[in-house]
Protein backbone atom coordinates (compact mmCIF):
# COMPACT_ATOMS: atom_id res chain seq x y z
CA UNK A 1 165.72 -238.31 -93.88
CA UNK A 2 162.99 -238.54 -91.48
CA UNK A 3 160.50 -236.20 -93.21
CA UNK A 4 160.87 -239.14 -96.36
CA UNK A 5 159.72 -241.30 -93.82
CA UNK A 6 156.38 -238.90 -93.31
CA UNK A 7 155.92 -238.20 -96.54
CA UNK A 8 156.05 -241.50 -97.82
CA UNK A 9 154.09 -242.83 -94.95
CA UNK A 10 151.21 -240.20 -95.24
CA UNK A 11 151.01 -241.58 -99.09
CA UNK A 12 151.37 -245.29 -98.44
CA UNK A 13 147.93 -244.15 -95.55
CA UNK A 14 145.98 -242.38 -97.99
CA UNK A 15 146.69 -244.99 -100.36
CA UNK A 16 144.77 -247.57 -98.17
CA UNK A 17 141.91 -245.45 -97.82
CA UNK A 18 141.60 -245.51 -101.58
CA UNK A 19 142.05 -249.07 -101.48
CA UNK A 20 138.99 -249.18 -98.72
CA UNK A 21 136.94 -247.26 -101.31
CA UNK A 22 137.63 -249.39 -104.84
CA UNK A 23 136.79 -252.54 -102.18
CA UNK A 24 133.42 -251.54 -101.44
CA UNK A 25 132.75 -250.82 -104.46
CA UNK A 26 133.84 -254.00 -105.97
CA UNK A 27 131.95 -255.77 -102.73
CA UNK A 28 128.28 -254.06 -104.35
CA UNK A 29 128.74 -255.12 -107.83
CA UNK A 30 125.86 -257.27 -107.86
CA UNK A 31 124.21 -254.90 -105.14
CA UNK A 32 121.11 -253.76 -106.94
CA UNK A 33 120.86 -249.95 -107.41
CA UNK A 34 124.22 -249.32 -105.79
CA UNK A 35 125.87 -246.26 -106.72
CA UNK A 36 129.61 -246.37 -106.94
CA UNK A 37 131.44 -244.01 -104.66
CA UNK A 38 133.53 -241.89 -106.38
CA UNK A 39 137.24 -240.88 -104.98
CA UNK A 40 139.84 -238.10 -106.19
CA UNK A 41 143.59 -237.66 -104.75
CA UNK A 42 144.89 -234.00 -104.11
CA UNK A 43 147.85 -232.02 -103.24
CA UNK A 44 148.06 -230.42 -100.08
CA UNK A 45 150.49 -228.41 -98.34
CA UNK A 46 152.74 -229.45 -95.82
CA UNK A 47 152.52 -227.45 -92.65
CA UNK A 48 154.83 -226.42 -89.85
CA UNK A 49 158.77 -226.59 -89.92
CA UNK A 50 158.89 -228.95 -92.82
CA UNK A 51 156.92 -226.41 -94.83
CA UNK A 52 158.44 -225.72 -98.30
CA UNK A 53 156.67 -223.97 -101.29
CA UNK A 54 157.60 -227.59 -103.59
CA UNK A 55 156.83 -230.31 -100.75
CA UNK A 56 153.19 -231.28 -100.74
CA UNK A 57 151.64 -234.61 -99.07
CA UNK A 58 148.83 -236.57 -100.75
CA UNK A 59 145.09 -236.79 -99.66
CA UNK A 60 142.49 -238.95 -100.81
CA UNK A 61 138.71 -237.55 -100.75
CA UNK A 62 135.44 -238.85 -101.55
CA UNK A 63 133.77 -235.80 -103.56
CA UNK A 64 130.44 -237.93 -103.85
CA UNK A 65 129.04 -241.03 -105.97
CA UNK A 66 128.48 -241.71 -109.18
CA UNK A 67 124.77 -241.68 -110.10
CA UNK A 68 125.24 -243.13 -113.70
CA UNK A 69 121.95 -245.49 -113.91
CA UNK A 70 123.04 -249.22 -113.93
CA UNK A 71 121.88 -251.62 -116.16
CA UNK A 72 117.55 -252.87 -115.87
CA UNK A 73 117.56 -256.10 -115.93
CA UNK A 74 113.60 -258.34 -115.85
CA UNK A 75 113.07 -260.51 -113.01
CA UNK A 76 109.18 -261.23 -113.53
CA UNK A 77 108.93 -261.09 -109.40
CA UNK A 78 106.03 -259.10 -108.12
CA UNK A 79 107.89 -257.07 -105.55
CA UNK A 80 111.02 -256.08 -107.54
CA UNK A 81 110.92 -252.46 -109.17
CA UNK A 82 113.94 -250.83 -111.28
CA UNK A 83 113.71 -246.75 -110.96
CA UNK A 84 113.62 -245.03 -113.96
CA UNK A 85 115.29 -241.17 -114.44
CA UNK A 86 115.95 -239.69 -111.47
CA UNK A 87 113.84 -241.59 -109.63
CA UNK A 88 114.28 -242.61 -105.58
CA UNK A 89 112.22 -244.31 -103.26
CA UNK A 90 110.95 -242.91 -99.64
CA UNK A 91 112.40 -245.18 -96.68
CA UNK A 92 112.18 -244.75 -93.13
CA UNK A 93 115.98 -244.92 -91.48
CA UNK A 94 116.35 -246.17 -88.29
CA UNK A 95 117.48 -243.20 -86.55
CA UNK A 96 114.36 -240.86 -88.01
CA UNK A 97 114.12 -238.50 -90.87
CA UNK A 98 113.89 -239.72 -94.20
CA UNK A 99 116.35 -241.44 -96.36
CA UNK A 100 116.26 -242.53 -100.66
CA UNK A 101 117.20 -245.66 -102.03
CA UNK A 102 117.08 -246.88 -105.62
CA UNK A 103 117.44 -250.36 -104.49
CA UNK A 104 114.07 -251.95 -105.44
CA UNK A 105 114.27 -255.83 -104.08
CA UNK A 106 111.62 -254.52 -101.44
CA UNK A 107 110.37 -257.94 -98.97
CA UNK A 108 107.52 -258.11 -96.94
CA UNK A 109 108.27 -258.52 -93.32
CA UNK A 110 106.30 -261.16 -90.82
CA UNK A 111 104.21 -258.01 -89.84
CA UNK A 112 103.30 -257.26 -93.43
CA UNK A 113 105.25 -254.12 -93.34
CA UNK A 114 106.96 -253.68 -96.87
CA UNK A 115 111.02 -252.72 -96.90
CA UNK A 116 113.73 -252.40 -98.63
CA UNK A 117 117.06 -253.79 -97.00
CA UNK A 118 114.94 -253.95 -93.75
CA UNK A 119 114.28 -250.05 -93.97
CA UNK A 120 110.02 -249.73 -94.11
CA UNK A 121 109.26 -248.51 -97.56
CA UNK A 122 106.75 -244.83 -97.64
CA UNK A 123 103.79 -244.31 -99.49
CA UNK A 124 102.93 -240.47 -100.56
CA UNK A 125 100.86 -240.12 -97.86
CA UNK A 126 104.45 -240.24 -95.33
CA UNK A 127 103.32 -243.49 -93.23
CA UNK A 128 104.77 -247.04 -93.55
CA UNK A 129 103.16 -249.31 -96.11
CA UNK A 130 101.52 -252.72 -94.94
CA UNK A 131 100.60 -255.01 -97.02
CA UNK A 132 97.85 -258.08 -95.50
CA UNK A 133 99.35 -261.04 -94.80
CA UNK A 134 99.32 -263.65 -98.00
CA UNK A 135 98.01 -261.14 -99.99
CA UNK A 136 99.19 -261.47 -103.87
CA UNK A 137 100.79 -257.97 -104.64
CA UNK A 138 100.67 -255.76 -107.97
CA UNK A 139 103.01 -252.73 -108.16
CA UNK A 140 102.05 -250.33 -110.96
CA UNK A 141 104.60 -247.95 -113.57
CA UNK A 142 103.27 -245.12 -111.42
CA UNK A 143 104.18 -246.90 -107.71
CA UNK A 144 100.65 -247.55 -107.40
CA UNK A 145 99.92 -251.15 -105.18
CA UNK A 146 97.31 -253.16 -105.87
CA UNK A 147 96.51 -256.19 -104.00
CA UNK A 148 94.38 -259.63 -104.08
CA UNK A 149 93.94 -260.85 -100.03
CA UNK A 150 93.23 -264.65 -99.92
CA UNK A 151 90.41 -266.25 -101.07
CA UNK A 152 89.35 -263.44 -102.77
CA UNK A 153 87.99 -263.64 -106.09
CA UNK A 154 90.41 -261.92 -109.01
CA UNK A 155 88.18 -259.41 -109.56
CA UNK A 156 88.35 -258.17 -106.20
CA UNK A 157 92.09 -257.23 -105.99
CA UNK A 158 91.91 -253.59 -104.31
CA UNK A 159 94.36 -250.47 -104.74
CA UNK A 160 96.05 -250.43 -101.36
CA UNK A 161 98.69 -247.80 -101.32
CA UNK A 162 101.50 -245.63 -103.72
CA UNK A 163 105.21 -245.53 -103.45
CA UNK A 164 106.60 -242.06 -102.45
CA UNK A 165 108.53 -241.89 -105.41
CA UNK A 166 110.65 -238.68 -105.14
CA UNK A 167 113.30 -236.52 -106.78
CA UNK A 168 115.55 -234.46 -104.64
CA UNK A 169 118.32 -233.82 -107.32
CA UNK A 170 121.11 -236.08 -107.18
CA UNK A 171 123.73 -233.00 -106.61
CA UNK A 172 121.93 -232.78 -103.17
CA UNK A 173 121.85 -236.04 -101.69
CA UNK A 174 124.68 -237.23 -99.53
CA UNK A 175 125.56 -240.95 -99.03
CA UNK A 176 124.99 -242.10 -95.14
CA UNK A 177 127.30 -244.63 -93.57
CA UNK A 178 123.96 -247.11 -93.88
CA UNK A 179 124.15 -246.88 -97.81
CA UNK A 180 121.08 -244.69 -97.65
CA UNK A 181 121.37 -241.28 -99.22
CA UNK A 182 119.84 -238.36 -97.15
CA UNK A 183 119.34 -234.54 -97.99
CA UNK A 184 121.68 -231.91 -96.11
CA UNK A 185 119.84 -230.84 -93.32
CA UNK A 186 119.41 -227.26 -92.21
CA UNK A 187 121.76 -225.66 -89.84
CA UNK A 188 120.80 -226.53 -86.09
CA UNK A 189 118.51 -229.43 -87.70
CA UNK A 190 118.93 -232.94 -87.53
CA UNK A 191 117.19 -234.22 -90.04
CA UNK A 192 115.98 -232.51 -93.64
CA UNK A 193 112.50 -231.96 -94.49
CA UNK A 194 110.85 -234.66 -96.55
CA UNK A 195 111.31 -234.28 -100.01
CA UNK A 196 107.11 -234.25 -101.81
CA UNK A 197 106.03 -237.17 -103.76
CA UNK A 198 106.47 -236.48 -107.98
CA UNK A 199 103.54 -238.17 -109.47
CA UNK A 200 105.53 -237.80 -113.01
CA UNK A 201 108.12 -240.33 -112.21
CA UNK A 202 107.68 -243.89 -113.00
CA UNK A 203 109.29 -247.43 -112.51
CA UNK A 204 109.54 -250.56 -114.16
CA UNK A 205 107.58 -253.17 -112.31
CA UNK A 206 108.82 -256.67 -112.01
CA UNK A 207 113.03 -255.87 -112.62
CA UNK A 208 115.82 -254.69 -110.89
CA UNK A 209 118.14 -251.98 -111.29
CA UNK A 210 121.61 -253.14 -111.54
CA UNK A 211 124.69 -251.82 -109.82
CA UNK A 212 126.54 -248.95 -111.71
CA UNK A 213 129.90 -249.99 -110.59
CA UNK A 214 132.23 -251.93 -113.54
CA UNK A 215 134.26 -254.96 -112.28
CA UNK A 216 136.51 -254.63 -114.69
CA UNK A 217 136.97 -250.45 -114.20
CA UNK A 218 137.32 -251.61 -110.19
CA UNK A 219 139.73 -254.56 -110.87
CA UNK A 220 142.20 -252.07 -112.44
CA UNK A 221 141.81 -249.59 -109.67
CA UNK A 222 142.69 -252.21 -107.35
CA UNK A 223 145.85 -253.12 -109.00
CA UNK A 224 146.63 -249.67 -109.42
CA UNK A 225 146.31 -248.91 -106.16
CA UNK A 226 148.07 -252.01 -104.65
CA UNK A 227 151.39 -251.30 -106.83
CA UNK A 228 150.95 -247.19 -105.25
CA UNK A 229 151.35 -248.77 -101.89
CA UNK A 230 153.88 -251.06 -102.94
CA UNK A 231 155.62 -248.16 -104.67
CA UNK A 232 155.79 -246.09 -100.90
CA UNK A 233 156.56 -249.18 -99.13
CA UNK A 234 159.68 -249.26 -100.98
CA UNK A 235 160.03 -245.61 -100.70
CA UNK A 236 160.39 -246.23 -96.97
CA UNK A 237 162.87 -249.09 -96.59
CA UNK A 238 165.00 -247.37 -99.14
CA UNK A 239 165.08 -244.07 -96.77
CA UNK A 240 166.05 -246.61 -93.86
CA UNK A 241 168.99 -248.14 -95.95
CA UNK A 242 169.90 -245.01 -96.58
CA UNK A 243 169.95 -243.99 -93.10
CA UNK A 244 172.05 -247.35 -91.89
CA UNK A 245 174.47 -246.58 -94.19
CA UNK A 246 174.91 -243.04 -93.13
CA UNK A 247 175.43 -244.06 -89.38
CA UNK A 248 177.46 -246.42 -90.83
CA UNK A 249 180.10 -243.86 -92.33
CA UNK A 250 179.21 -241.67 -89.15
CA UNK A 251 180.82 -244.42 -86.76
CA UNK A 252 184.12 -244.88 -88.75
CA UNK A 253 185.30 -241.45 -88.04
């Protein structure tokens, strides 16, 4: 009776971590560029005394994101860029290395230095861009930035800098806990080696990538998941019944 109790348990846990999942996804719907995480359930086998070749227990895994492109939508503001392809833009992580991001709302800080989600944006050179303070910015197809300082005639607007605009091949990034994806660094290493600027890939200046993730698709994984645990909930107060009315016949005799 008690190994019900496990079983049903271990299901009703794995169930929640599901339910963790479909929530952040729902939670970035109107992220731009977010990339849905995907999630899988799988059989394993139960270990130790309880071991039988028919009794599994349930695990939920994360076997990476979905990098479906979302939906480009035009915003007409100078500083917003929607990735096209297989495109990712160079950040700077707080704890070193460097990390990708297709989210292309960049800001420009009170220093002038240009991010994205407070991570400084790279140009292909590998340093930080900065762009002068009040300066009217152009971003070109090709990452290119152009920019008129104050008082400045129109004529004098002045290339300043170029996104690193990078593909590493979605099949090798890995999401970070910071939303960032990183490459898999080398054994021993703790960080991976930059990926090189592709001059080939473009963007689409003033619009924003939208998330990939459906609302509707995560509504119904909600509910599905919800009625699972339900399902092992009751799964686990029928065992106990069960096990009441057992000691129940067990103190009659």
């Amino acid at each position: 009776m008690d190994r019900i109790l496990y079983t049903a348990g271990g299901g009703a846990s794995q169930t929640m971590a599901q339910q963790a999942v479909v929530n952040n996804n729902l939670a970035n719907v109107s992220t731009p560029g977010f990339r849905g995480e995907l999630m899988a359930m799988r059989a394993v086998p139960v270990e130790g005394e309880a071991r039988l070749p028919t009794r599994v227990a349930s695990m939920m895994t994360t076997p990476g994101s979905d990098f479906t492109q979302g939906n480009i939508s035009t915003t007409g503001r100078s500083l917003d860029v929607a990735l096209q392809g297989d495109a990712w833009l160079a950040v700077q992580p707080p704890g070193g290395g460097e990390a990708y991001t297709r989210r292309g709302d960049l800001q420009v800080d009170a220093t002038g230095l240009l991010t994205s989600l407070g991570n400084p944006v790279m140009g292909d050179n590998g340093q930080a861009i900065v762009i002068p303070v009040g300066a009217d910015v152009t971003i070109g197809a090709d990452g290119s930035i152009s920019v008129l300082e104050p008082g400045q005639n129109p004529d004098s607007i002045a290339p300043l800098a170029k996104l690193k605009l990078v593909a590493p091949g979605n099949e090798n990034l890995v999401r970070g806990e910071d939303g960032l994806f990183r490459m898999t660094p080398p054994p021993g290493q703790q960080n991976a080696n930059p990926v090189p600027a592709d001059d080939t890939l473009r963007l689409v200046p003033g619009a924003l990538e939208g998330s990939n993730v459906t609302p509707t698709d995560a509504m119904i994984s909600m509910i599905d998941s919800s009625r699972r645990y339900d399902m092992h909930m009751k799964m686990i107060e029928s065992a106990d019944e069960n096990e009441q009315r057992a000691n129940s016949l067990l103190s009659l005799t």
